[in-house]
Protein backbone atom coordinates (compact mmCIF):
# COMPACT_ATOMS: atom_id res chain seq x y z
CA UNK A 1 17.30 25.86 47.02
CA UNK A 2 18.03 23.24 49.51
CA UNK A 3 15.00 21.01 49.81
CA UNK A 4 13.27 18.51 47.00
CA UNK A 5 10.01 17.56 48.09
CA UNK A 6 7.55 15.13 46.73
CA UNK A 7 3.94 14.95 47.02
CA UNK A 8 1.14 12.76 46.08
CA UNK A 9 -2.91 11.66 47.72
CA UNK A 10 -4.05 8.48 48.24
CA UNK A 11 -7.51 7.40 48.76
CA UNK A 12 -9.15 9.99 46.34
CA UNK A 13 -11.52 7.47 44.95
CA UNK A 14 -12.97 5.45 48.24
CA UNK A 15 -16.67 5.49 48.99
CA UNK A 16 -15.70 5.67 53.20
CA UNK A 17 -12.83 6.99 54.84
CA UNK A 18 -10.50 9.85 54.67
CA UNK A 19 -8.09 11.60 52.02
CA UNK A 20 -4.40 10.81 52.83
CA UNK A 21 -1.91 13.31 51.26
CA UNK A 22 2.21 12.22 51.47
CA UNK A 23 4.79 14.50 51.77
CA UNK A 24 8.60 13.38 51.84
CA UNK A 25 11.20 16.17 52.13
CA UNK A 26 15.24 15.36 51.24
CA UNK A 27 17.93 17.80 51.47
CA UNK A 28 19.62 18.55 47.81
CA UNK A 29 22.76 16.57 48.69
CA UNK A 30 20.51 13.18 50.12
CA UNK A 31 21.64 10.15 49.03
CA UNK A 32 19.69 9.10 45.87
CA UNK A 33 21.09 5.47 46.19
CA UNK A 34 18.32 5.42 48.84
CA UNK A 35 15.43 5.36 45.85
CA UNK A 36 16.69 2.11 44.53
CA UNK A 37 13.71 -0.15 43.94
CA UNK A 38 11.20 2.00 44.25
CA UNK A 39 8.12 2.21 42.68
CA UNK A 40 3.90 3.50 42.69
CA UNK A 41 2.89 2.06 46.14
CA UNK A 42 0.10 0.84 43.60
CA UNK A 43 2.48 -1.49 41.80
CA UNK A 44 4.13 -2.80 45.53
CA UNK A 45 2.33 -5.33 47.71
CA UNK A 46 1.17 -4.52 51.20
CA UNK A 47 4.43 -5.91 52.32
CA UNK A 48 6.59 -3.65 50.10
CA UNK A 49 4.45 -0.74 50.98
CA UNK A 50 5.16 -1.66 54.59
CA UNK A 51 9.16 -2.04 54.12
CA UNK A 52 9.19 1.32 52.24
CA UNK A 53 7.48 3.04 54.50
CA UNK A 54 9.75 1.60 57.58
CA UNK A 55 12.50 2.29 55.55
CA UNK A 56 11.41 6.23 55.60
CA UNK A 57 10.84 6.01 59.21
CA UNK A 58 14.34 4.93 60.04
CA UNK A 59 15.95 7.48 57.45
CA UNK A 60 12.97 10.14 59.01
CA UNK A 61 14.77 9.09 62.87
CA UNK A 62 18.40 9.18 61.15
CA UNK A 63 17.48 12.92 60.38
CA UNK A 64 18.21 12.84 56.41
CA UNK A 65 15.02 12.53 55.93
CA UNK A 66 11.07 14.31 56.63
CA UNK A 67 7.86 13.04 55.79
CA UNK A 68 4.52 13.65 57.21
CA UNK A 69 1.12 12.43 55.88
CA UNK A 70 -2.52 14.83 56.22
CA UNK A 71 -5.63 12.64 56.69
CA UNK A 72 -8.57 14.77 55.35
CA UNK A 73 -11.84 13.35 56.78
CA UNK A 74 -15.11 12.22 54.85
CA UNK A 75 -16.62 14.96 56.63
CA UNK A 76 -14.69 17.84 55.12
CA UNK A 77 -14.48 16.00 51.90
CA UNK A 78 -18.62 15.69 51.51
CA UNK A 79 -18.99 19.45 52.89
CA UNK A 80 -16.12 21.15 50.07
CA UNK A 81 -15.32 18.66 47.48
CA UNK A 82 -12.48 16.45 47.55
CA UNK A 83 -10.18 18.96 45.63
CA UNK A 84 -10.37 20.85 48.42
CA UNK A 85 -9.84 18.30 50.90
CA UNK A 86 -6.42 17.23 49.06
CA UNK A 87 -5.20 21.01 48.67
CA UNK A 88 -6.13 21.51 51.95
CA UNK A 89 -3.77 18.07 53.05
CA UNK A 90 -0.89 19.27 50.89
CA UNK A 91 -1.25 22.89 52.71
CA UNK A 92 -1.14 21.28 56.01
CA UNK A 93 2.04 19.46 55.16
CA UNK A 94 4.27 22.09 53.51
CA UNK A 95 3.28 23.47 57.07
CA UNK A 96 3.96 20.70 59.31
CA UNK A 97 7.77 19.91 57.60
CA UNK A 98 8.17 23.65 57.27
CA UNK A 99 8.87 23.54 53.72
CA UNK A 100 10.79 26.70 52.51
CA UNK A 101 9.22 28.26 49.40
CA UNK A 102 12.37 28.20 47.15
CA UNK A 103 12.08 24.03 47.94
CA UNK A 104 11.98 21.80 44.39
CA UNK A 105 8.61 20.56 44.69
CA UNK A 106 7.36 17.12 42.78
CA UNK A 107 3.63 16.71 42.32
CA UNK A 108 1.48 14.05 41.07
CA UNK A 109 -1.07 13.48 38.69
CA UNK A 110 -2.79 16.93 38.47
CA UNK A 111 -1.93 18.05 42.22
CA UNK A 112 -0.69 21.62 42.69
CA UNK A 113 1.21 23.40 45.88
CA UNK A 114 0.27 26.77 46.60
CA UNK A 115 1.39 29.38 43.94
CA UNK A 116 4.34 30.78 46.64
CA UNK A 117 6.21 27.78 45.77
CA UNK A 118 7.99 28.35 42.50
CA UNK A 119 9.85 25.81 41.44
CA UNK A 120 7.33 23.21 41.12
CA UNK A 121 6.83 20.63 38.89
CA UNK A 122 3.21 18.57 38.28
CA UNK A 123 4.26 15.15 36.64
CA UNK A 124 1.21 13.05 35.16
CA UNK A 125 2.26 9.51 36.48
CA UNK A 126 4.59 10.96 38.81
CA UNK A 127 4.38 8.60 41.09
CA UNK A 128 6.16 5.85 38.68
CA UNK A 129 8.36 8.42 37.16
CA UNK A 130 9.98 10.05 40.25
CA UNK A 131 11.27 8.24 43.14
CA UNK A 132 10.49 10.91 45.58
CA UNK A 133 6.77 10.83 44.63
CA UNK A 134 6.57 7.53 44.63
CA UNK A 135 7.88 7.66 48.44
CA UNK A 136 4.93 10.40 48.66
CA UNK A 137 2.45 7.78 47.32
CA UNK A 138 3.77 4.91 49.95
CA UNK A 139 3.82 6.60 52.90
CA UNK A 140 0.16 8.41 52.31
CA UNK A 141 -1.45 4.45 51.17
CA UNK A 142 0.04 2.75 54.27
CA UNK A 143 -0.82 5.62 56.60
CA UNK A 144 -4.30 5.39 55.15
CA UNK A 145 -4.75 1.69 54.99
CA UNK A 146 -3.65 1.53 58.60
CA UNK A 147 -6.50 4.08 59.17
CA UNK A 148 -9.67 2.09 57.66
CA UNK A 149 -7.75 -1.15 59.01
CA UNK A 150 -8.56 0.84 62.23
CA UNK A 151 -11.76 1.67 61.60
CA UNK A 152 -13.02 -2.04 60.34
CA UNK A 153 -12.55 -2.68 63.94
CA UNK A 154 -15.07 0.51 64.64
CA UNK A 155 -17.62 -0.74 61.57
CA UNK A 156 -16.63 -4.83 61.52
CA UNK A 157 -19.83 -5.26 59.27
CA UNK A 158 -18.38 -3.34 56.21
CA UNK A 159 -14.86 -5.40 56.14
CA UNK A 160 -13.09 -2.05 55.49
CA UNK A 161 -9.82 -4.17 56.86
CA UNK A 162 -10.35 -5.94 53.10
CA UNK A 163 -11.16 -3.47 50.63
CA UNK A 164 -10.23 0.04 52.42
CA UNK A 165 -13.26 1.76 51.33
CA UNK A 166 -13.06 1.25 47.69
CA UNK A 167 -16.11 0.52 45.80
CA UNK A 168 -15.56 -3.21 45.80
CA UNK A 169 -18.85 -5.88 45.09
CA UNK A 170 -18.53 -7.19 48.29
CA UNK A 171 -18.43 -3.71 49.87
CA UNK A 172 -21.59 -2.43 47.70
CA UNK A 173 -23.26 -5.68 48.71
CA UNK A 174 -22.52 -4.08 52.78
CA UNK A 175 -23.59 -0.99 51.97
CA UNK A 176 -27.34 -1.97 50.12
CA UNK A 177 -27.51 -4.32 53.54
CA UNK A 178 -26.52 -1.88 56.03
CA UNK A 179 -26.72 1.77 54.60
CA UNK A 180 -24.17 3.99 54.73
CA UNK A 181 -21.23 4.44 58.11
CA UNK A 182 -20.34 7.68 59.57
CA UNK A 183 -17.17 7.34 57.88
CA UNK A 184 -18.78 7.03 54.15
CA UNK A 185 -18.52 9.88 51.53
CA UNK A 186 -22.08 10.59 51.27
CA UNK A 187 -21.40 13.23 48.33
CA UNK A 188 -19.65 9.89 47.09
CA UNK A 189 -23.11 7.52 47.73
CA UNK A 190 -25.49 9.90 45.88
């Protein structure tokens, strides 16, 4: 075994916008000093979530460190459930960091890799437990907040910049006005 990996989703409760799945991969003998501070990107500001995840970049360009982040679209999400669109995001990153199967691997919540991968470990409330699923949890929120901060500038009338696609009053109030985006869950809307 030379790899721990951590892995956790963000964005599996929107009503627009894609699934982002996190994936951080550290050699056994990484520095764990590195974790210090860390914690659920849910329990960071958009500014700690933003010097975490530049943090990861520069460790990711030092070469300690591998991450890599799946965005699963609305589309795939309304057409196979989102299950499947976060399975299909973790599969996609064991892939893309080439992620050998004896690798420790560190899941949130009730997220599972693919049975090949042994040693793995689902941790309810992972993401405050374990620092390397916490990283997972950073680096999939900012990559997907930078997506629908993107897209707001697509669909300006639904202020996804503000709310990300959550199910906020102000973004219900949008959606009665407007109807639905391409980028909206419509399995979500029904």
């Amino acid at each position: 075994m030379r790899y721990i990996v951590g892995i956790d989703e963000a964005g599996r409760g929107p009503l627009a916008g894609p699934v982002a799945v996190g994936i951080v991969k550290i050699p056994l003998k990484f520095n764990k000093k590195f974790f210090k501070g860390i914690r659920d990107s849910k329990k960071l500001t958009s500014l700690g979530r933003e010097l975490w995840f530049a943090r990861a970049l520069k460790t990711q360009k030092e070469g300690t460190l591998e991450f890599t982040v799946s965005l699963v679209s609305e589309k795939v999400i309304d057409r196979k459930g989102i299950i499947y669109a976060v399975r299909l995001g973790i599969n996609r990153c064991l892939a893309n960091l080439e992620v050998p199967n004896n690798s420790q691997i560190y899941l949130d919540g009730s997220l599972r890799a693919p049975e090949k991968f042994r040693h793995q470990l689902t941790v309810i409330k992972g993401d405050e437990k374990i620092p390397i699923i916490s990283l997972a949890s950073i680096v999939a929120k900012v990559t997907r907040d930078r997506k629908m901060i993107r897209l707001s500038q697509k669909y300006p009338k639904y202020n996804f910049h503000i709310h990300k696609g959550y199910g906020t009053r102000a973004h219900l109030r949008a959606l009665k006005k407007y109807g639905p985006s391409p980028i909206h869950r419509q399995s979500y809307l029904r």
